[in-house]
PDB file of N, CA and C in Angstrom:
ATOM      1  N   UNK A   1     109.571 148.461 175.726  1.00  0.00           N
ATOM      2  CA  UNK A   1     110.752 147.739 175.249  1.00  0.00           C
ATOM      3  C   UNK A   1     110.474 147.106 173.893  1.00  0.00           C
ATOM      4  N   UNK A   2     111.424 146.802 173.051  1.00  0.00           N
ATOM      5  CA  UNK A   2     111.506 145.882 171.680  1.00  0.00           C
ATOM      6  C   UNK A   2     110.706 144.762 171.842  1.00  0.00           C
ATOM      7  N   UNK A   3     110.006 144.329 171.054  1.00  0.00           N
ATOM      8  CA  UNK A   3     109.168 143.547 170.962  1.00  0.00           C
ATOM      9  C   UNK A   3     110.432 142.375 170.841  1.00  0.00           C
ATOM     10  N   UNK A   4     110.059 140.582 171.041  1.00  0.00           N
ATOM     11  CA  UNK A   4     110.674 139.896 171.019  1.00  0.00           C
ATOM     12  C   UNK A   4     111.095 139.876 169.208  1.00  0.00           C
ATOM     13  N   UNK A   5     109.730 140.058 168.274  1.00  0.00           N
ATOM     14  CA  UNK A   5     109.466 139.654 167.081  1.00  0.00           C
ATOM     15  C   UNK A   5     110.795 140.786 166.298  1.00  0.00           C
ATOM     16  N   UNK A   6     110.713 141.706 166.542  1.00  0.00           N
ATOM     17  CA  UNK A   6     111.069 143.141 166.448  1.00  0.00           C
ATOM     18  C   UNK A   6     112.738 142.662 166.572  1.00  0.00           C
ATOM     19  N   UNK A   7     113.449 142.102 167.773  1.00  0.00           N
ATOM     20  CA  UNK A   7     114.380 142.169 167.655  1.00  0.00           C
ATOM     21  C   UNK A   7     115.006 141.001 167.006  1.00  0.00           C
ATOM     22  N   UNK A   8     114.628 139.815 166.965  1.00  0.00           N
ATOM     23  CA  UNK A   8     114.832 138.988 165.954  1.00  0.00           C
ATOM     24  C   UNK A   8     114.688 139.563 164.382  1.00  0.00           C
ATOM     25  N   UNK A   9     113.818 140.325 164.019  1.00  0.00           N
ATOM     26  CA  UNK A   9     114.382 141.217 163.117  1.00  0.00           C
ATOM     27  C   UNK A   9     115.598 141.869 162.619  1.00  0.00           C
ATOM     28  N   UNK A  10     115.607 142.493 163.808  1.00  0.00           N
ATOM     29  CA  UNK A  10     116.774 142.948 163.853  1.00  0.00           C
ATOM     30  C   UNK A  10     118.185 142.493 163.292  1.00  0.00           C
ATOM     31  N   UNK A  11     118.037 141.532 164.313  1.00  0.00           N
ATOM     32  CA  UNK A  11     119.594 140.258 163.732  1.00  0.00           C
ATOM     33  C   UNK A  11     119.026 139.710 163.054  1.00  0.00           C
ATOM     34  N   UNK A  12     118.169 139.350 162.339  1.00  0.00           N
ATOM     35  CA  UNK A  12     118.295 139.172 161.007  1.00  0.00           C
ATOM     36  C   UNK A  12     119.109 139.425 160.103  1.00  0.00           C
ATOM     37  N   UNK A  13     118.494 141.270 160.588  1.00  0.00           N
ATOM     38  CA  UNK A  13     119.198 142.138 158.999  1.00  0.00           C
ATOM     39  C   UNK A  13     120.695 142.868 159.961  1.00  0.00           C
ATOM     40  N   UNK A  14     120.988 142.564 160.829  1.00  0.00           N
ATOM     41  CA  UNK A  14     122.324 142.719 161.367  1.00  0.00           C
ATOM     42  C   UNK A  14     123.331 141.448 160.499  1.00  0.00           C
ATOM     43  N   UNK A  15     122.602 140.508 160.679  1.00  0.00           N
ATOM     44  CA  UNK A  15     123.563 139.645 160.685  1.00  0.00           C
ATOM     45  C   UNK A  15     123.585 139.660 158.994  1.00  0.00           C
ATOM     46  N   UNK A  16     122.593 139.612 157.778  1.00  0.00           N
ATOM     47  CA  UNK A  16     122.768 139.978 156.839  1.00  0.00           C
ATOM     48  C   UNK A  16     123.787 141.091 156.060  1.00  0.00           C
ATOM     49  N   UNK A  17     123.874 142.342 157.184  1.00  0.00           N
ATOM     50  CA  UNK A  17     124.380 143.719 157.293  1.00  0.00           C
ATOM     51  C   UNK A  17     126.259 142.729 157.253  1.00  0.00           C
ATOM     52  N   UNK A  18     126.372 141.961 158.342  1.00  0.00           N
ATOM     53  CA  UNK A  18     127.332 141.387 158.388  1.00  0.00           C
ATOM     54  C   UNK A  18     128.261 140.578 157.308  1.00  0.00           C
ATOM     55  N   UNK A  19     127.491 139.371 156.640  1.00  0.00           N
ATOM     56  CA  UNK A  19     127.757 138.702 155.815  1.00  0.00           C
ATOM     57  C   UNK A  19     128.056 139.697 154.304  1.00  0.00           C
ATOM     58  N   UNK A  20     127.133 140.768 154.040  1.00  0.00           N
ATOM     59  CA  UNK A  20     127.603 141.478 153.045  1.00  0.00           C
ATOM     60  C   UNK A  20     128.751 142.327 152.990  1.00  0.00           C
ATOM     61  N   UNK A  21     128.881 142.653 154.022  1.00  0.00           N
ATOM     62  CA  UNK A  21     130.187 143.637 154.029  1.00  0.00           C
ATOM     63  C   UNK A  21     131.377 142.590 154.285  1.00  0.00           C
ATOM     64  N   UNK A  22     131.008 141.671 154.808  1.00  0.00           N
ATOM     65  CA  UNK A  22     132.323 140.837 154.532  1.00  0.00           C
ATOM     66  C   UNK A  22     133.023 140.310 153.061  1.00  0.00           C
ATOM     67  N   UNK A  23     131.294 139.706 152.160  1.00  0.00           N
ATOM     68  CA  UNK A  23     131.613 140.158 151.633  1.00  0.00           C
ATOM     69  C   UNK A  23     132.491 140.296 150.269  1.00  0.00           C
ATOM     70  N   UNK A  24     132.054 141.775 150.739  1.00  0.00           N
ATOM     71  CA  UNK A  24     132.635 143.106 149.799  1.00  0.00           C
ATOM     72  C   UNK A  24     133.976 142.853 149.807  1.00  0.00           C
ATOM     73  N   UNK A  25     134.107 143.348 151.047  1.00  0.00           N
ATOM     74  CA  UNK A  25     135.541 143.422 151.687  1.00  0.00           C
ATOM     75  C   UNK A  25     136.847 142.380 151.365  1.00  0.00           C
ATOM     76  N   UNK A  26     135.917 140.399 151.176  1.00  0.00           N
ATOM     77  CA  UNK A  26     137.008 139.516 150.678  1.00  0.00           C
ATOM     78  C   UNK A  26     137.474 139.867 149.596  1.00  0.00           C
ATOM     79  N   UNK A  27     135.700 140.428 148.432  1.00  0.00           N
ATOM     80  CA  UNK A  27     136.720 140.458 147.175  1.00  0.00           C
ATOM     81  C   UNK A  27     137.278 141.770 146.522  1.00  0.00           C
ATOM     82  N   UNK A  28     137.108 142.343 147.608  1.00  0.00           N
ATOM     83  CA  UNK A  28     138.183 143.697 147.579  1.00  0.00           C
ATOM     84  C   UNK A  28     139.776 143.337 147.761  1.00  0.00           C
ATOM     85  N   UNK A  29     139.808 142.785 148.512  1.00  0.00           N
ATOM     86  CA  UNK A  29     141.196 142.074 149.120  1.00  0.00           C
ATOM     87  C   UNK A  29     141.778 140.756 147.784  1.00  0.00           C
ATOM     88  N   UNK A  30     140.805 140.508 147.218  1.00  0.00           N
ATOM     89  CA  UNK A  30     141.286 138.868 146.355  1.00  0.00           C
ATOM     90  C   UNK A  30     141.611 140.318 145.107  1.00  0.00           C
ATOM     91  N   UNK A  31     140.741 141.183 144.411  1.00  0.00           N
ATOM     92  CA  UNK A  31     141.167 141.606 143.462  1.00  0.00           C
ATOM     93  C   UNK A  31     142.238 142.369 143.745  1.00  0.00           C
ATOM     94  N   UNK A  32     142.469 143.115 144.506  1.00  0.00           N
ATOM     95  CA  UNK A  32     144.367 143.807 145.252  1.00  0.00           C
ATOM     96  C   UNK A  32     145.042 142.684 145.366  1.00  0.00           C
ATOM     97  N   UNK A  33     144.800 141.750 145.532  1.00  0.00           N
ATOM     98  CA  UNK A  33     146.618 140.541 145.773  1.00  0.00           C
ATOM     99  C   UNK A  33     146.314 139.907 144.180  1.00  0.00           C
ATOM    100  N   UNK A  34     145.003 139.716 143.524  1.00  0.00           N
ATOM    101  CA  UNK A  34     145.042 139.499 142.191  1.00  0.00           C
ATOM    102  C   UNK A  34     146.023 140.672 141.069  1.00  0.00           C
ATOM    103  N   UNK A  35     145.785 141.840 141.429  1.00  0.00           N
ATOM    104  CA  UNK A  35     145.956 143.238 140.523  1.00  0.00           C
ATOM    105  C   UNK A  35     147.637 142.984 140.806  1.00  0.00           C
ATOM    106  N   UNK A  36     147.848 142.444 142.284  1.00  0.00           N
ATOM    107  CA  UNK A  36     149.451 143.334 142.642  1.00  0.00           C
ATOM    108  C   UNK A  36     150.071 141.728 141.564  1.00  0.00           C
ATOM    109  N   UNK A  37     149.809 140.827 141.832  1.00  0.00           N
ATOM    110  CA  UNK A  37     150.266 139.885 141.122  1.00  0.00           C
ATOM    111  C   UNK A  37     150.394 139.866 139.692  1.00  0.00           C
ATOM    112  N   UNK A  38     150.049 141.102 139.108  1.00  0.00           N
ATOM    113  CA  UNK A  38     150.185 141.020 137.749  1.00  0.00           C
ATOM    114  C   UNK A  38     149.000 140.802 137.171  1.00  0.00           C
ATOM    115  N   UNK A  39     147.825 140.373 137.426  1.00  0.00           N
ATOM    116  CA  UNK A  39     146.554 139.694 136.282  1.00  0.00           C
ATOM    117  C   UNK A  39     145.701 140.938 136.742  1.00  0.00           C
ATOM    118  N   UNK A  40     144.914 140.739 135.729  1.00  0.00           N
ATOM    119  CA  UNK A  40     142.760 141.480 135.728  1.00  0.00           C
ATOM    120  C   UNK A  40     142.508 140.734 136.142  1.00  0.00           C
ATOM    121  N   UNK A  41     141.954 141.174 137.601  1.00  0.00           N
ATOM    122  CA  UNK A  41     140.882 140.578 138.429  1.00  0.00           C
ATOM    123  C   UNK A  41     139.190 140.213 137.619  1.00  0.00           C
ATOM    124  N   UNK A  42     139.185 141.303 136.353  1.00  0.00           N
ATOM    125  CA  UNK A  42     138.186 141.193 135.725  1.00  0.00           C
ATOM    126  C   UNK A  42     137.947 139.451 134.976  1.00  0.00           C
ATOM    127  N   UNK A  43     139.310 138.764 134.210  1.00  0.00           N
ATOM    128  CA  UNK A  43     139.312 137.669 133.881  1.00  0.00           C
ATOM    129  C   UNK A  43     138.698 136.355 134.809  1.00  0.00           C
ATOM    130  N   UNK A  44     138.562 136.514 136.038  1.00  0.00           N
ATOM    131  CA  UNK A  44     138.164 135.666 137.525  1.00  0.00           C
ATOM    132  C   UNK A  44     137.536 135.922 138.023  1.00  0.00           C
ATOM    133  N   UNK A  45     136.708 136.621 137.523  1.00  0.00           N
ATOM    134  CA  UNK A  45     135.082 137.665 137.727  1.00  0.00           C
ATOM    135  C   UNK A  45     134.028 136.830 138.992  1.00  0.00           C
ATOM    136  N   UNK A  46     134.077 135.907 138.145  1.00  0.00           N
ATOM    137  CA  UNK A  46     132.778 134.659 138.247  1.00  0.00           C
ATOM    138  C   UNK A  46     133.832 133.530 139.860  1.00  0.00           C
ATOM    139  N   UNK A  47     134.607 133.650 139.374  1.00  0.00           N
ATOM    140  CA  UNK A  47     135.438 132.527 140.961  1.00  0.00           C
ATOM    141  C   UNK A  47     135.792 133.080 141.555  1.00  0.00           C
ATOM    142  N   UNK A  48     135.939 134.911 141.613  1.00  0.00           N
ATOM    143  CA  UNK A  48     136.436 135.170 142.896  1.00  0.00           C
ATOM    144  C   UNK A  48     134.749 135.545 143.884  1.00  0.00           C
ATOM    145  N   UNK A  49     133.725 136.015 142.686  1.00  0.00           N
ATOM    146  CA  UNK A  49     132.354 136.196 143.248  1.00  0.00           C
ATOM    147  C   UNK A  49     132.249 135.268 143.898  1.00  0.00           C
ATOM    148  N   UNK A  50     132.511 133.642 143.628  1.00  0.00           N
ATOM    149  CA  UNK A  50     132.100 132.422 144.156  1.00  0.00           C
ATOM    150  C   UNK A  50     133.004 132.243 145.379  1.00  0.00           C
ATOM    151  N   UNK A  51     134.223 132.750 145.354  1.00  0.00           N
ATOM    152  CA  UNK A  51     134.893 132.458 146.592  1.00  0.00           C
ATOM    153  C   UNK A  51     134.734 133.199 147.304  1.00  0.00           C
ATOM    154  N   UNK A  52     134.641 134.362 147.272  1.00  0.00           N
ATOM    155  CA  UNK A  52     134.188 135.565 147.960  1.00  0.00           C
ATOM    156  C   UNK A  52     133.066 135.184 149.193  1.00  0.00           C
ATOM    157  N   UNK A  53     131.913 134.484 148.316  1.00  0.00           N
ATOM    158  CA  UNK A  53     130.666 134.340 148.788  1.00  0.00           C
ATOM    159  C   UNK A  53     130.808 133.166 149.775  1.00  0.00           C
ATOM    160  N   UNK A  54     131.965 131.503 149.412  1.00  0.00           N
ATOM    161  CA  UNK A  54     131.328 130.894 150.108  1.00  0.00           C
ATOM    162  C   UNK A  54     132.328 131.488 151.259  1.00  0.00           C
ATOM    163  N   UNK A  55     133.490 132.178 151.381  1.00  0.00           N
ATOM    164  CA  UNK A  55     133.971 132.655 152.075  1.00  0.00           C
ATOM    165  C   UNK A  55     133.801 133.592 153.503  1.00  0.00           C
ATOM    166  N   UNK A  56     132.484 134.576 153.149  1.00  0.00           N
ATOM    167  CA  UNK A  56     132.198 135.691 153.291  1.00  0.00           C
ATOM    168  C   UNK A  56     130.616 134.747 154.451  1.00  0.00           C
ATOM    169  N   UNK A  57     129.881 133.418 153.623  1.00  0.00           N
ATOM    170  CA  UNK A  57     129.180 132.451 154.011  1.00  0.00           C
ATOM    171  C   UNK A  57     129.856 132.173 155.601  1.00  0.00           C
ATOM    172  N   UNK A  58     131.202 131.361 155.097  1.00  0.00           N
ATOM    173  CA  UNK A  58     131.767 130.644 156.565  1.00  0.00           C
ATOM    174  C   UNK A  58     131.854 131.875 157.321  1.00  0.00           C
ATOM    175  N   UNK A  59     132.281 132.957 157.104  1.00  0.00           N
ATOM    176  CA  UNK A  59     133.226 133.959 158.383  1.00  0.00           C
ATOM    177  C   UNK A  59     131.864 134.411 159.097  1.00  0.00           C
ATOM    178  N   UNK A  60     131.021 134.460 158.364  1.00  0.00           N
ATOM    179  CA  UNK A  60     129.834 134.878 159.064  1.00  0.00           C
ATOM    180  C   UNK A  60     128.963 134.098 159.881  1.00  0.00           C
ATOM    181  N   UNK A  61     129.023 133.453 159.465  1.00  0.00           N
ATOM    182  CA  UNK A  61     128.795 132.018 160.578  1.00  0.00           C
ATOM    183  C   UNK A  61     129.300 132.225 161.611  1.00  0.00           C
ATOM    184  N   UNK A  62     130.965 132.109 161.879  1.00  0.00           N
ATOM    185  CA  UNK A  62     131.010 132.378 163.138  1.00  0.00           C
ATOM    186  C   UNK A  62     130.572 133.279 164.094  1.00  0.00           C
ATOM    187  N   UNK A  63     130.611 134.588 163.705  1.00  0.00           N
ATOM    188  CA  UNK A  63     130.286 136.029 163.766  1.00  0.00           C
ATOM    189  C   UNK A  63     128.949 136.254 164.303  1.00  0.00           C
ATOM    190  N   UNK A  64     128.004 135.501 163.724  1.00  0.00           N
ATOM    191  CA  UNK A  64     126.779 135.307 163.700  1.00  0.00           C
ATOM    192  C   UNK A  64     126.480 134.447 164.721  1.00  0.00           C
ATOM    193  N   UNK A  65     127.360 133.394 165.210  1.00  0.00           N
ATOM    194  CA  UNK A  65     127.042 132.586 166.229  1.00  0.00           C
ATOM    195  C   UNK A  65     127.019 133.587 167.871  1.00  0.00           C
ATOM    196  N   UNK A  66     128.361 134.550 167.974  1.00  0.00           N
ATOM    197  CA  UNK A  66     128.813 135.049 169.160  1.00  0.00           C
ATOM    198  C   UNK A  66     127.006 136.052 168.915  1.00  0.00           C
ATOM    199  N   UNK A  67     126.560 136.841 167.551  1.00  0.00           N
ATOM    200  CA  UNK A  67     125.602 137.857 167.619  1.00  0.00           C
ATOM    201  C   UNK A  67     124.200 137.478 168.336  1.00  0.00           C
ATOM    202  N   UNK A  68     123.939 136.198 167.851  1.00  0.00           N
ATOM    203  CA  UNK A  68     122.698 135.507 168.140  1.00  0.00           C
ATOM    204  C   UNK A  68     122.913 134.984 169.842  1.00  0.00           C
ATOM    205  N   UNK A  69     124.522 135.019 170.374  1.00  0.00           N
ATOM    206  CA  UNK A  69     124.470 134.908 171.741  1.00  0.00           C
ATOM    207  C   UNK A  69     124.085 135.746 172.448  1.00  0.00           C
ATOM    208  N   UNK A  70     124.893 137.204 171.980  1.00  0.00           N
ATOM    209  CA  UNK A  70     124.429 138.260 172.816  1.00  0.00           C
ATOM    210  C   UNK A  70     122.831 139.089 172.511  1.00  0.00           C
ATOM    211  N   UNK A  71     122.557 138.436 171.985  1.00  0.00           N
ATOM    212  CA  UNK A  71     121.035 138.904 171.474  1.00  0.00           C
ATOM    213  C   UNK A  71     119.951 138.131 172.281  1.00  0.00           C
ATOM    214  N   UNK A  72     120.459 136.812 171.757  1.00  0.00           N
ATOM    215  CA  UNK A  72     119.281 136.075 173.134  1.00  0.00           C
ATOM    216  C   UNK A  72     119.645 136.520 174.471  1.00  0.00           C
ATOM    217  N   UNK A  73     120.796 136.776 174.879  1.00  0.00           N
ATOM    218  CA  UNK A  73     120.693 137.242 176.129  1.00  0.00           C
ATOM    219  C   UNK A  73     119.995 138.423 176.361  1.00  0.00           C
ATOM    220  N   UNK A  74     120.047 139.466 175.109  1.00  0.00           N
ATOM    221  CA  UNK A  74     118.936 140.843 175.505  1.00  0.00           C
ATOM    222  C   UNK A  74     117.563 140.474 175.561  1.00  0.00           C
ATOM    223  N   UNK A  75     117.342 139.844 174.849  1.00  0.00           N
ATOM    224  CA  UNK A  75     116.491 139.180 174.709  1.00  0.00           C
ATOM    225  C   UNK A  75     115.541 138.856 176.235  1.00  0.00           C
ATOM    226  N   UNK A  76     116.169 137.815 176.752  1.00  0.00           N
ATOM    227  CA  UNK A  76     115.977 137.223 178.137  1.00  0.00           C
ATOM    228  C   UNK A  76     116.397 138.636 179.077  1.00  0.00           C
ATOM    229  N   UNK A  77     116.807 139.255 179.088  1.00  0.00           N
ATOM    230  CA  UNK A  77     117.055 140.412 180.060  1.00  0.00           C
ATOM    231  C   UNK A  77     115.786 141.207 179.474  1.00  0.00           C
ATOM    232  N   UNK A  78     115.702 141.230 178.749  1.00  0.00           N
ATOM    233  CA  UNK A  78     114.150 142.049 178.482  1.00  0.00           C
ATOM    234  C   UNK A  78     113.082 141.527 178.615  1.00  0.00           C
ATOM    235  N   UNK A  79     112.455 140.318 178.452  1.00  0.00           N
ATOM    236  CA  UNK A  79     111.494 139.453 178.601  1.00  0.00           C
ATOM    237  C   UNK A  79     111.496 139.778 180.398  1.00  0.00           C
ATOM    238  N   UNK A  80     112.586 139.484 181.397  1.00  0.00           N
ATOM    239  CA  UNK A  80     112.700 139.740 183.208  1.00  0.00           C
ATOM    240  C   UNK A  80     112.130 140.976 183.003  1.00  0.00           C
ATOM    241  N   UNK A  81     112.268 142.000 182.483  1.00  0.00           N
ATOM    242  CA  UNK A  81     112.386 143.329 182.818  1.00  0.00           C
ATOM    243  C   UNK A  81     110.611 143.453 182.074  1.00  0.00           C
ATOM    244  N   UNK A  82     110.224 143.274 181.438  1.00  0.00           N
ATOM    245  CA  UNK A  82     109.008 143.191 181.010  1.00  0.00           C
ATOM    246  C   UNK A  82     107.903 142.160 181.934  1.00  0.00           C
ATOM    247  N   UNK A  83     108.515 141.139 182.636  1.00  0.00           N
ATOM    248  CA  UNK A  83     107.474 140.483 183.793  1.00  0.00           C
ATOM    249  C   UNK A  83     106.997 141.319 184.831  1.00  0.00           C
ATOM    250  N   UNK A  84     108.802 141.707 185.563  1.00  0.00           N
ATOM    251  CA  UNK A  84     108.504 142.027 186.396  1.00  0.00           C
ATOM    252  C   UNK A  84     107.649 143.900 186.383  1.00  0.00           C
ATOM    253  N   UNK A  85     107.699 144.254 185.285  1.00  0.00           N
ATOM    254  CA  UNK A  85     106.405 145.245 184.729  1.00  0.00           C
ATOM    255  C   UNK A  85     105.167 145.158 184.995  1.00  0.00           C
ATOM    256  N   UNK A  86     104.982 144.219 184.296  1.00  0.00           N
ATOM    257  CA  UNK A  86     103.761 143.151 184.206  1.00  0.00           C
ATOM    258  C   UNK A  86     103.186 143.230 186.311  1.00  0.00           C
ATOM    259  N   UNK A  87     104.018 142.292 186.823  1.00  0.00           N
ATOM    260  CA  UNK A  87     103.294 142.276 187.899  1.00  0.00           C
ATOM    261  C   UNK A  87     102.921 143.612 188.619  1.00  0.00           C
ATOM    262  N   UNK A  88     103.954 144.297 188.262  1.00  0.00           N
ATOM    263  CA  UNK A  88     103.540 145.299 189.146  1.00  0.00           C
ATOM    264  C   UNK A  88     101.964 145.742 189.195  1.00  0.00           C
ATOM    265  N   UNK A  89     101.442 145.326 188.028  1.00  0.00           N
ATOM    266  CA  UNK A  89     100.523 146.827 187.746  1.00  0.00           C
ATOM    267  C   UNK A  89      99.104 145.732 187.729  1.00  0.00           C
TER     268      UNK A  89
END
């Protein structure tokens, strides 16, 4: 089975995997309602990067809270499943 170290790794770069594509994705969405509104998204370069980010910061947070739940629980279901290994042998 995954080492404990190994899967904390993991969500690490899951949850990293997460926060970036979000994201992408806000300021994909801010420069389309920027563009349809008439302006260059290029002129707001620097504040939509910044909103984007602390944006992309909060949503992942939450996201990250439910990931790190279901992870410690594999976690602990693997650690049982690795004891009771253990004794057997």
């Amino acid at each position: 089975s995954m080492s404990k170290k190994k899967k904390r790794l993991a969500a690490k770069s899951a949850k990293k995997q997460i926060r970036k594509e979000l994201d992408i994705k806000i300021q994909q969405e801010f420069e389309q309602a920027i563009t349809t509104l008439g302006h260059d998204p290029k002129e707001v370069k620097k504040e939509l990067k910044r909103a984007s980010d602390k944006l992309s910061k909060k949503l992942a947070k939450k996201l990250n809270k439910n990931l790190s739940h279901i992870i410690t629980t594999e976690v602990a279901a693997g650690d049982k499943v690795e004891t009771v290994t253990e004794s057997k042998t």
